[in-house]
Protein backbone atom coordinates (compact mmCIF):
# COMPACT_ATOMS: atom_id res chain seq x y z
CA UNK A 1 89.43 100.46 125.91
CA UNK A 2 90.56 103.61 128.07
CA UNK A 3 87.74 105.59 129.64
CA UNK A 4 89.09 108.46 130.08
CA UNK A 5 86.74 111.03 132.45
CA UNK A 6 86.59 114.91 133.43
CA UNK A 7 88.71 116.16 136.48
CA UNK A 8 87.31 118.89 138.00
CA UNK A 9 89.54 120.09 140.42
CA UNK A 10 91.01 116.71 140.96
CA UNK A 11 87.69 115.04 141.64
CA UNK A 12 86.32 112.68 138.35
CA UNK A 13 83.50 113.56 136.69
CA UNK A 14 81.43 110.90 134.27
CA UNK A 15 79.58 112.99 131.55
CA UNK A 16 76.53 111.55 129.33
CA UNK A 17 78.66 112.33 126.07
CA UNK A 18 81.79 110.73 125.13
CA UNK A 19 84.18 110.87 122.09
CA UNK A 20 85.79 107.83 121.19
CA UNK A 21 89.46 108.00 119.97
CA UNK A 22 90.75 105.25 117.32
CA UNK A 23 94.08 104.13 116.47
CA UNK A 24 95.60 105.96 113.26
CA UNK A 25 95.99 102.85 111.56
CA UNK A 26 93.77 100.27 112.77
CA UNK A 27 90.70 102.39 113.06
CA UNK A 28 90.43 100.20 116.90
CA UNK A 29 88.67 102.31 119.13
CA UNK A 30 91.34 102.59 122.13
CA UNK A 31 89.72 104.85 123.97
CA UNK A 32 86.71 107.24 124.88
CA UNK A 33 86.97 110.78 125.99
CA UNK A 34 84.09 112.20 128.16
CA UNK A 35 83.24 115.50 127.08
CA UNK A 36 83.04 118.80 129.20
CA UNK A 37 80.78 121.94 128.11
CA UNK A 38 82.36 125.22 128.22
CA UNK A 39 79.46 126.15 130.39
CA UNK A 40 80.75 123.30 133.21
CA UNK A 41 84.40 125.09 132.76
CA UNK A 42 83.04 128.58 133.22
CA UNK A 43 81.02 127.43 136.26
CA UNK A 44 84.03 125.64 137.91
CA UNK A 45 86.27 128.49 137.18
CA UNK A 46 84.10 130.37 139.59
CA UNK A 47 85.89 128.16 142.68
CA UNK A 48 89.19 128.70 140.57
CA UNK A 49 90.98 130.34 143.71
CA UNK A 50 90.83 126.75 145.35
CA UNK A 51 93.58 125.52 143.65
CA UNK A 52 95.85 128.31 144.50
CA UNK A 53 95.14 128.03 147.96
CA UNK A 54 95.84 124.08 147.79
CA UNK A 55 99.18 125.23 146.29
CA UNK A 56 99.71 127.84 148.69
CA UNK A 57 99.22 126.13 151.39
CA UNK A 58 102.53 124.32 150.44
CA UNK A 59 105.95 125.83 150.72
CA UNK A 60 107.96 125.86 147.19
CA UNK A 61 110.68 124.09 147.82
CA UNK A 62 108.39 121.40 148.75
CA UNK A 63 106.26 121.85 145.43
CA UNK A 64 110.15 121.52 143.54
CA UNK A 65 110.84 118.30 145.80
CA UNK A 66 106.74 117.03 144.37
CA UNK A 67 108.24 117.41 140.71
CA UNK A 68 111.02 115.36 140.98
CA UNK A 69 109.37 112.62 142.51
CA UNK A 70 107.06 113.38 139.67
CA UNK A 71 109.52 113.05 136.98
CA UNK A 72 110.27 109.23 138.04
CA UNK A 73 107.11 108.07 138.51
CA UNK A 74 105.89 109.73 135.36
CA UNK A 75 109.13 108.00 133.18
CA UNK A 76 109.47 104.87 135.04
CA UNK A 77 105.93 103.72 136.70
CA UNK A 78 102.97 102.39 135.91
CA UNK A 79 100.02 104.83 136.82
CA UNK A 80 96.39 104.87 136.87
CA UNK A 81 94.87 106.48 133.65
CA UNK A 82 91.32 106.84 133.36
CA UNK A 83 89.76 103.41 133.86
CA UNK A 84 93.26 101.83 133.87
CA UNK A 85 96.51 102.25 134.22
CA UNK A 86 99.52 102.18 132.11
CA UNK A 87 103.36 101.02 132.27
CA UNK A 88 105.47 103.83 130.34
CA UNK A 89 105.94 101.25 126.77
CA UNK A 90 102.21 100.53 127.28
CA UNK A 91 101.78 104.78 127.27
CA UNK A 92 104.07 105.45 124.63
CA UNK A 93 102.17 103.07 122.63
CA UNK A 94 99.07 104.14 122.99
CA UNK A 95 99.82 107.67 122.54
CA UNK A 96 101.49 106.45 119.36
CA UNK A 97 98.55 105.01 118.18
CA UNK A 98 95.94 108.21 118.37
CA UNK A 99 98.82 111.00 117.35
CA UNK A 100 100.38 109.34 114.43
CA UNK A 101 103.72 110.02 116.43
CA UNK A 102 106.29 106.81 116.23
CA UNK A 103 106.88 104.81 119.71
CA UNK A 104 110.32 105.95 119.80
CA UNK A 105 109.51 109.63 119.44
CA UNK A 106 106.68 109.90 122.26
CA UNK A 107 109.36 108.07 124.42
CA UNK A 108 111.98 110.80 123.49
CA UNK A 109 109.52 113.44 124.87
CA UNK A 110 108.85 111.48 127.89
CA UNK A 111 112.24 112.26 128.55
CA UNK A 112 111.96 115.80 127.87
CA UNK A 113 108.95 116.22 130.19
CA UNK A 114 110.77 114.14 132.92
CA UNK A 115 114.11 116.38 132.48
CA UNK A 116 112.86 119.89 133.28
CA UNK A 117 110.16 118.17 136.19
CA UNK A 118 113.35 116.62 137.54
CA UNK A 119 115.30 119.78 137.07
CA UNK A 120 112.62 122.20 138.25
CA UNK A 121 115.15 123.79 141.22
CA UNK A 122 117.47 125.08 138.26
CA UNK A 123 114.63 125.96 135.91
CA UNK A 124 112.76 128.32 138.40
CA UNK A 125 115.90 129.74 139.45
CA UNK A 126 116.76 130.48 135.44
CA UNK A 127 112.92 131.99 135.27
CA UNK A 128 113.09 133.60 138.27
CA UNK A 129 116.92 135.13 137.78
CA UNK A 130 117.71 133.79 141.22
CA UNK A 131 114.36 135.31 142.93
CA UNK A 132 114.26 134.19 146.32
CA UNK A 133 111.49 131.80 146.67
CA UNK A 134 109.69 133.26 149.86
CA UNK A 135 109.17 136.33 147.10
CA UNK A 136 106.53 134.37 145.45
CA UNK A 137 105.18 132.56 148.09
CA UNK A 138 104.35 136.20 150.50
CA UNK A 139 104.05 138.69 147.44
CA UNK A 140 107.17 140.53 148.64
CA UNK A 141 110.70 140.25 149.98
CA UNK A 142 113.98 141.14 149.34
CA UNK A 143 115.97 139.81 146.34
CA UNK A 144 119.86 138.84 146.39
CA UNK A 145 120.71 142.56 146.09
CA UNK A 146 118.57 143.33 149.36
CA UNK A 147 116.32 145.30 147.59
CA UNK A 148 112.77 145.47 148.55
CA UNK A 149 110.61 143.81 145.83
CA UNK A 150 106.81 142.68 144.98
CA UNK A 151 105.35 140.21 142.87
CA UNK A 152 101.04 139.54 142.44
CA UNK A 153 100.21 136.56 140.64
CA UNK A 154 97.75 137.43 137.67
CA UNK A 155 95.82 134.43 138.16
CA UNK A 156 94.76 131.73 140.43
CA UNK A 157 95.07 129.20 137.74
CA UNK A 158 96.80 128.91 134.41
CA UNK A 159 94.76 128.04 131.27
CA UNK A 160 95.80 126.35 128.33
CA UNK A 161 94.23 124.81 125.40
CA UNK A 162 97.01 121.80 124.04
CA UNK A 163 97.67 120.88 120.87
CA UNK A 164 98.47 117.70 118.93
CA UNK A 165 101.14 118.12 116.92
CA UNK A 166 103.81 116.91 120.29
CA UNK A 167 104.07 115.76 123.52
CA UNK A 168 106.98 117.73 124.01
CA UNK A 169 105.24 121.42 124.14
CA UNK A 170 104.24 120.41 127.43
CA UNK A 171 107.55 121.50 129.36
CA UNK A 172 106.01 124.94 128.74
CA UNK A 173 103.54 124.63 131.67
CA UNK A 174 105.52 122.52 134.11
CA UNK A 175 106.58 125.22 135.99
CA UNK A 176 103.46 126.45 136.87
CA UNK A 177 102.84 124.39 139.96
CA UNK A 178 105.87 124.91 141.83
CA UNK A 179 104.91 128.55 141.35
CA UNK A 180 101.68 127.44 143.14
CA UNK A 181 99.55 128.06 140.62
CA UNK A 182 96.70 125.88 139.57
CA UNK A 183 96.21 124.48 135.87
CA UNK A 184 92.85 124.56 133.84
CA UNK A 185 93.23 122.25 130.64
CA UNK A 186 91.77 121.93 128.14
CA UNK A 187 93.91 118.76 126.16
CA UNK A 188 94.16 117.56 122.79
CA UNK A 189 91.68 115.18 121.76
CA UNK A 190 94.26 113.03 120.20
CA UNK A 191 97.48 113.64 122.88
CA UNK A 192 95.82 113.84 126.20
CA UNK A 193 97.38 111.23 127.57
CA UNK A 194 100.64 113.15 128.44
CA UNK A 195 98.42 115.70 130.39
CA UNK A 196 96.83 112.44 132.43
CA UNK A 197 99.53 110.42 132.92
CA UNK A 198 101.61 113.72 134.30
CA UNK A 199 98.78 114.76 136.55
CA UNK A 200 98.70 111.59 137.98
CA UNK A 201 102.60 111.38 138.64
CA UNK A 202 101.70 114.99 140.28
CA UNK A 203 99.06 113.22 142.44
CA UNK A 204 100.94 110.29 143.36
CA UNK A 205 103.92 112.53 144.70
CA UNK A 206 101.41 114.36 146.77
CA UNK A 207 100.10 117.31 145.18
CA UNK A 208 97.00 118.50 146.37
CA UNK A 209 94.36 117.05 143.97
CA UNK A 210 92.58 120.24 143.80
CA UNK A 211 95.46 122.09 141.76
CA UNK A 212 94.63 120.14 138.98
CA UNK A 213 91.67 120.46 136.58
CA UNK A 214 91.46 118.64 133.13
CA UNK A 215 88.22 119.27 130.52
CA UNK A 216 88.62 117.06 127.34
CA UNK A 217 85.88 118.72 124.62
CA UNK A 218 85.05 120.96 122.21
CA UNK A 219 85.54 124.05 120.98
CA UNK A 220 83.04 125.56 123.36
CA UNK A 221 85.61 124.61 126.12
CA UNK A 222 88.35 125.92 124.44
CA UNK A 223 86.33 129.59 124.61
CA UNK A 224 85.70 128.80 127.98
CA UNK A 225 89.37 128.56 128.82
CA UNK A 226 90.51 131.20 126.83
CA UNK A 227 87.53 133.73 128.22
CA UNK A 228 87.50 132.89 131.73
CA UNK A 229 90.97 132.30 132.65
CA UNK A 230 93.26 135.16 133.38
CA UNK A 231 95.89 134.09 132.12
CA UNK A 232 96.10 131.18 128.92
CA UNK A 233 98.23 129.66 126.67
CA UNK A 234 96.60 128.59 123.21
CA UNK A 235 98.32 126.69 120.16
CA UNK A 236 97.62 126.91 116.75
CA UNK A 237 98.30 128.31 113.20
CA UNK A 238 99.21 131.67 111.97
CA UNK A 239 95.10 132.45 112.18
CA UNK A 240 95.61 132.03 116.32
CA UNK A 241 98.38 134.10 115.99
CA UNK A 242 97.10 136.49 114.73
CA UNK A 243 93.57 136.71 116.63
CA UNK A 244 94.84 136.80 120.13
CA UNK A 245 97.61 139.34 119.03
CA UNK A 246 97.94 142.42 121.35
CA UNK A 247 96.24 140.47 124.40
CA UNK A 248 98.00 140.95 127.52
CA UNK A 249 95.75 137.72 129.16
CA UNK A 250 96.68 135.20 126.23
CA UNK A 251 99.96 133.33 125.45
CA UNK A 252 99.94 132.43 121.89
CA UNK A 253 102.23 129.82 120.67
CA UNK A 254 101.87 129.66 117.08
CA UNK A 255 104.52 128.39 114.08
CA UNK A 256 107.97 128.58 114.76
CA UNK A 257 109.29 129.76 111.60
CA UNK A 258 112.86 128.82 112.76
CA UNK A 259 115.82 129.20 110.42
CA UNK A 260 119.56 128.34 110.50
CA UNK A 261 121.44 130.93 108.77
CA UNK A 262 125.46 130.89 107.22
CA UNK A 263 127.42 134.01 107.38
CA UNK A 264 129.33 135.05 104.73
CA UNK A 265 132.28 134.18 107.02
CA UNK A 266 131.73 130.10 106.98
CA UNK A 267 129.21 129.62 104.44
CA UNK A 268 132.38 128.17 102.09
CA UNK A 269 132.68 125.73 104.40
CA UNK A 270 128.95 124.64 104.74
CA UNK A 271 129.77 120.78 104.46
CA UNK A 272 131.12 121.49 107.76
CA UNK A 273 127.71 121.84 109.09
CA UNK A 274 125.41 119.88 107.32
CA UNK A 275 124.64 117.50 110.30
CA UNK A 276 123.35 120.42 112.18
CA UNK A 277 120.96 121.67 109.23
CA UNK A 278 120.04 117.82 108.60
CA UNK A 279 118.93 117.38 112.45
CA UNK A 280 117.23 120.66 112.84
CA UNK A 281 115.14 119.74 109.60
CA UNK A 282 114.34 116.28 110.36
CA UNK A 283 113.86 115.70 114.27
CA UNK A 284 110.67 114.96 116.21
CA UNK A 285 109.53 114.08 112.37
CA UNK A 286 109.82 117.98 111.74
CA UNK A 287 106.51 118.62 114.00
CA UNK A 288 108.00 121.07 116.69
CA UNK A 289 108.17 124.64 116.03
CA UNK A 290 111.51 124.86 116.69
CA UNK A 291 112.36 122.67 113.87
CA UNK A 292 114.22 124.60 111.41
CA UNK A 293 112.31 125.46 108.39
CA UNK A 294 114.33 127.69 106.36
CA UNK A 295 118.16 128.30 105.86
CA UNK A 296 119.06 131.32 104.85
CA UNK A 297 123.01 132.29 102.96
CA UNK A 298 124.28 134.22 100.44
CA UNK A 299 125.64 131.86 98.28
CA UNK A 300 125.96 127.83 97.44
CA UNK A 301 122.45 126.86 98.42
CA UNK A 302 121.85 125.08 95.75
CA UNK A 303 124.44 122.79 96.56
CA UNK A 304 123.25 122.48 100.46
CA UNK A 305 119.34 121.99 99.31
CA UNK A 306 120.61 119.09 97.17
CA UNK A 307 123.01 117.93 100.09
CA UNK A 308 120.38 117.96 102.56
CA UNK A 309 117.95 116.50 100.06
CA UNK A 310 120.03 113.37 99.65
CA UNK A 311 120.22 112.54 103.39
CA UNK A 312 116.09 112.97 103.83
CA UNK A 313 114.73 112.03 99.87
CA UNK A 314 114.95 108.03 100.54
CA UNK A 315 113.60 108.46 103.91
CA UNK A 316 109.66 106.13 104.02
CA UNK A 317 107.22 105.85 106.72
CA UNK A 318 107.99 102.60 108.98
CA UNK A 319 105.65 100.94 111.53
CA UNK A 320 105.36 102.70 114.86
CA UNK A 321 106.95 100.73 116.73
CA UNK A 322 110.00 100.09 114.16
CA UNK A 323 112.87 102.02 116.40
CA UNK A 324 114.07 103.06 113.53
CA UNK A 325 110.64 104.97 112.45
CA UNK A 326 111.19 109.12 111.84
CA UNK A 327 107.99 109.97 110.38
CA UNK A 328 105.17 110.81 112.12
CA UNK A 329 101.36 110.44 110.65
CA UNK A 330 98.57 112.80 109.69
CA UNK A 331 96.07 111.19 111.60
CA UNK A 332 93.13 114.41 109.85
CA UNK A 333 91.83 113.17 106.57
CA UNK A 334 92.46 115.49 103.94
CA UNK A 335 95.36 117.41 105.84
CA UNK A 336 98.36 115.95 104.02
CA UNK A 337 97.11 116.83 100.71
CA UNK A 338 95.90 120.28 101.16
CA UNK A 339 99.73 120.46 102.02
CA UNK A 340 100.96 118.23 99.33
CA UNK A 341 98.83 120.54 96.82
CA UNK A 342 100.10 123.89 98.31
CA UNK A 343 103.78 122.77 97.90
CA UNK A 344 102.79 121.63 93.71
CA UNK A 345 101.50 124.74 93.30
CA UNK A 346 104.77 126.80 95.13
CA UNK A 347 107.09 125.05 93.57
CA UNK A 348 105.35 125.93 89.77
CA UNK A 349 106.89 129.37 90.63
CA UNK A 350 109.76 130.77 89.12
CA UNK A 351 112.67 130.48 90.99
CA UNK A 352 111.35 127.66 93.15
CA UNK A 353 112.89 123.90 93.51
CA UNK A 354 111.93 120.85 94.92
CA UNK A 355 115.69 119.25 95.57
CA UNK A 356 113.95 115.60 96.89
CA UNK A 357 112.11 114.40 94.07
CA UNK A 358 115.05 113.20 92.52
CA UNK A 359 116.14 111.09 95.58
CA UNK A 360 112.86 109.81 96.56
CA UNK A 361 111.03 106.69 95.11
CA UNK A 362 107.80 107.71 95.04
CA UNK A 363 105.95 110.72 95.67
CA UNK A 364 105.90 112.90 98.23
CA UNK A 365 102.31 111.97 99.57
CA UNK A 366 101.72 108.52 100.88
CA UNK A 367 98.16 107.53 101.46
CA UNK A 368 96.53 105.06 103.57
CA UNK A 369 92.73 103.90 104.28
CA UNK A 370 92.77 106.22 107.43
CA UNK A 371 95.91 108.41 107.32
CA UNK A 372 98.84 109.58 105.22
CA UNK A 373 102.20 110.05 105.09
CA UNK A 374 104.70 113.10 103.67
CA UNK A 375 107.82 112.55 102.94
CA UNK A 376 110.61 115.54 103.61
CA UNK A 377 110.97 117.96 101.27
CA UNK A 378 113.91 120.30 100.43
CA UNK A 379 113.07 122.96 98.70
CA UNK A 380 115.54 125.73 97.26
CA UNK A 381 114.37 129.32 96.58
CA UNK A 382 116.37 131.96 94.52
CA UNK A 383 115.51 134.57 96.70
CA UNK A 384 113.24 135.33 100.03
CA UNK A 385 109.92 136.86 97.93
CA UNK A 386 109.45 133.91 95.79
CA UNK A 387 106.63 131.65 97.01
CA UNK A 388 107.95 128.81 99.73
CA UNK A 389 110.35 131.13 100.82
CA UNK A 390 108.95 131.74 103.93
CA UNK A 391 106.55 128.60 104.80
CA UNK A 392 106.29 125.87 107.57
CA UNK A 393 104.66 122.48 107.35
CA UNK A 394 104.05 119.75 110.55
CA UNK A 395 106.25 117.64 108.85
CA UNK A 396 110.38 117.52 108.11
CA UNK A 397 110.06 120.38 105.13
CA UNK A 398 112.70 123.38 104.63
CA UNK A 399 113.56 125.97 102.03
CA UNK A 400 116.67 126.93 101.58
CA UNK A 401 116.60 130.55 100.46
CA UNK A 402 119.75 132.25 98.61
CA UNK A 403 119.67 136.06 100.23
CA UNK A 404 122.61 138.71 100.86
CA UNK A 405 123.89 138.41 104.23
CA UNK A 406 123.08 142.20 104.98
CA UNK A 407 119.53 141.96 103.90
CA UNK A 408 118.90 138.30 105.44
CA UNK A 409 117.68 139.91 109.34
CA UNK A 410 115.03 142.30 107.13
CA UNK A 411 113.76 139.61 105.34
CA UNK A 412 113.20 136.37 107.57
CA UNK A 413 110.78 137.69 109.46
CA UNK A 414 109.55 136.37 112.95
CA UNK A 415 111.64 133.76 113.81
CA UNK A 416 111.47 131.62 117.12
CA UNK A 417 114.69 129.93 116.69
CA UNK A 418 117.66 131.50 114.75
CA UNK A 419 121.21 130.33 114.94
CA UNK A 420 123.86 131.84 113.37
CA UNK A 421 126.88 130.11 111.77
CA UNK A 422 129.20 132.96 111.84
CA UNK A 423 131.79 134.27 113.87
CA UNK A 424 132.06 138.01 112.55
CA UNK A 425 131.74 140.38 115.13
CA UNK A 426 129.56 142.77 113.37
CA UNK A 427 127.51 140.45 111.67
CA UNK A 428 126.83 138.83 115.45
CA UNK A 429 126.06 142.51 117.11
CA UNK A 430 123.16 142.48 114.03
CA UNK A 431 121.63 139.48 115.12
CA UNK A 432 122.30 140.33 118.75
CA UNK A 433 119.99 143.65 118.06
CA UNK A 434 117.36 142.08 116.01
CA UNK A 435 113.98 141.85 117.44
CA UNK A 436 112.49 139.73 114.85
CA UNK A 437 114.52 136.31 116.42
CA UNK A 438 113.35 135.15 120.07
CA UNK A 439 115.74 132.50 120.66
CA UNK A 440 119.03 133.13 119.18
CA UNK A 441 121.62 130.63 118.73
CA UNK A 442 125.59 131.38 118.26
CA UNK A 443 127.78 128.69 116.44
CA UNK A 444 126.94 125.03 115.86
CA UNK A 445 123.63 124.97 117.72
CA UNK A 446 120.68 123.07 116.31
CA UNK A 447 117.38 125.03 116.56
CA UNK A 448 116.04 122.11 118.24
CA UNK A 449 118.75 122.09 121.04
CA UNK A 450 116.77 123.89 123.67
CA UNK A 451 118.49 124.88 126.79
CA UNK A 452 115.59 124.13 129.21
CA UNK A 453 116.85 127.08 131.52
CA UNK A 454 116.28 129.70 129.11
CA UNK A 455 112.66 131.26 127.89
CA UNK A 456 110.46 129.90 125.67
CA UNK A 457 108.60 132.39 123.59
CA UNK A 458 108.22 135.01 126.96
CA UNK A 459 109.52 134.35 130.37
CA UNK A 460 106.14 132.20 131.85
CA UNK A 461 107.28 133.98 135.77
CA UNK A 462 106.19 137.74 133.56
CA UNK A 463 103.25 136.16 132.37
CA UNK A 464 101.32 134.88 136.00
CA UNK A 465 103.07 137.37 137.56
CA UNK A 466 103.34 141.16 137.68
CA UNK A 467 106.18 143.36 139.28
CA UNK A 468 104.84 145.92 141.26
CA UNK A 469 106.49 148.86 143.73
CA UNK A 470 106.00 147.39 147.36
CA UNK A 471 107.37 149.49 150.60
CA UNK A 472 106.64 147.83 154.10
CA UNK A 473 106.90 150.19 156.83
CA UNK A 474 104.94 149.28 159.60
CA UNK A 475 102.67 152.01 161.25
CA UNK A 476 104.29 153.54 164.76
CA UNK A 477 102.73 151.34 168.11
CA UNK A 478 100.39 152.87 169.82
């Protein structure tokens, strides 16, 4: 079993309490968590300008050349982790067995991680728009235009409370050291081991150990982070959303809400794209935020619920480490049938279908001595206010809603991913000007196709950083 301890700045720390972790299935304990207070995090965060000055101290480019050697070592080595160390099968099994997440999908975000760490020139240039580095590093400098410009960091060190749901939400953060500035986290208590193991590549590539602080706990921590830190990044549900709301010092990344949607133009020729609607729906075991959970079209979706609900109906849990598994667990006793129940009771409504049940042996909820299972589920609405309309579940689920094209942007509300299958001009310049989709998607794009160059949900260089007027004229000699 994995003892896993505290890093404060880089530096382990044994506490008195300790949490152990079990395997989903097996109930094994695999490994043991020891658990910070918020007080230790608020005390630490005192010193917090230590790890910017660690990172400082190091040019950029240099911090870019630390995450590629990073991205190998973290996809292809064996590292320490806690009172071990672990080969990359050996992690993606592991971190299978506390997450519920199948072997082949925590290897897949490996990947992802490993891609934008090894790719971390192009993706601060994208951030940056081609800011030259030396602005970051001195506060000011001319840009490519030889204009004068400024930029203060908000924050010696980033905060973030992780969540469980997948390893792959941690690209979001990765560029945050070659920026030179420091990371406070707070991880999941089920997927920490991503956080570890890529700390550890950081170390092993010769970032400064200080840079790096990790505080597995409570909630208590979590307030600490959030409170102390200035600037975070918190995940969670539509409550999260909606508490931080309006706070210039948090970054909330809540549901995705993320829709595929068939203009009038092409929407006759929907069969055409069912493989993109399929794979938005169903990847990563429908846990990521930008899987699509509602298509939206003005006409035959009836026919492309029931299409879609004959590729995912037959679809059953497999062993983790089948390659061929797609579901993921729900490793939180009671979760998957509050969300079983609240889809029985939607789809009572008028107007509301379930499109699976017909194509699935079985129901949709699969229950084992310590977790379930739930099955997709297609679900076709007559139109967007009936109940289901507008939901998203951790798991591959998707309504697809029947809607006039020129009311579909005023009804779909917030929505991280959109694309578009449509190539009318006018209809385009709509979603072009329509502030209620963050990523938007042209053509045959799935909504889980991110282009790692582009923001995610804000541009992260905005958030720890501020533009300011700068004018350097030095005083005359005297």
């Amino acid at each position: 079993m994995f003892d896993i301890p505290i890093l404060r700045f880089g530096q382990t720390y044994e506490s008195m309490e300790k949490q152990p972790v079990f395997h989903f299935d097996t109930g094994e304990a695999v490994a043991q968590l020891h658990q910070a207070t918020g007080a230790m995090v608020k005390l630490d965060l005192k010193k917090a300008q230590k790890a910017r000055d660690a990172l400082r101290a190091i040019p950029i480019s240099k911090l870019i050349d630390i995450c590629k050697s990073a991205a190998k070592m973290y996809l292809e080595e064996t590292l320490p982790c806690g009172s071990g160390s672990l080969s990359p099968a050996e992690f993606c099994r592991l971190q299978s067995a506390t997450t519920g997440l199948p072997e082949n999908m925590c290897a897949a975000n490996m990947r992802k991680n490993s891609f934008v760490l090894s790719h971390m020139d192009e993706v601060l240039d994208a951030l940056t728009r081609g800011l030259p580095y030396e602005v970051l590093e001195k506060g000011y400098g001319k840009e490519s235009r030889g204009v004068m410009v400024s930029y203060q960091a908000t924050t010696p060190v980033f905060g973030m409370v992780l969540p469980n749901n997948s390893p792959g939400v941690h690209t979001l953060w990765l560029p945050a050291i070659p920026m030179q500035i420091g990371l406070c986290i707070k991880p999941g208590s089920q997927e920490f081991w991503t956080p570890y193991r890529i700390t550890e590549a950081f170390f092993k590539a010769g970032l400064p150990r200080e840079a790096i602080s990790i505080y597995p706990g409570g909630h208590d921590v979590g307030g600490a982070v959030m409170t102390d830190c200035q600037r975070a990044m918190i995940f969670g549900g539509q409550t999260t959303v909606d508490q931080h709301a309006g706070n210039p010092k948090i970054s909330v990344h809540g549901p995705g809400f993320s829709k595929i949607i068939l203009g009038d133009d092409i929407v006759d020729h929907w069969e055409d794209y069912l493989d993109v609607m399929v794979d938005s729906v169903f990847a990563n075991s429908g846990r990521s935020c930008i899987n699509c959970s509602g298509i939206w079209a003005s006409r035959h979706t009836r026919e492309i619920a029931d299409a879609i609900a004959q590729r995912l109906g037959p679809v059953v849990p497999l062993p983790p480490d089948d390659p061929k598994s797609s579901l993921a667990a729900f490793t939180t006793a009671g979760a998957a049938e509050a969300m079983n129940n609240q889809i029985d009771e939607g789809c009572r409504a008028e107007g509301v279908t379930e499109m699976t049940a017909k194509y699935r042996n079985g129901s949709r909820l699969e229950k084992r001595e310590r977790c379930d299972y739930l099955r997709p589920t297609v679900i076709h609405c007559t139109g967007p206010d009936v109940p289901l309309a507008n939901t998203e579940y951790m798991f591959p689920f998707v309504s697809v809603v029947e809607c006039p094209q020129n009311k579909i942007l005023g009804q779909i509300k917030q929505t991280l991913v959109g694309t578009a299958l449509t190539n009318d001009p006018k209809f385009t310049q709509q979603l072009l000007d329509a502030t209620n989709i963050d990523r938007l998607n042209i053509g045959t794009v799935k909504t889980v196709q991110l282009n790692w160059l582009q923001p995610h949900e804000g541009n992260i260089v905005d958030f720890l950083f501020r533009n300011r007027a700068f004018q350097d004229v030095p005083p005359a000699a005297h």
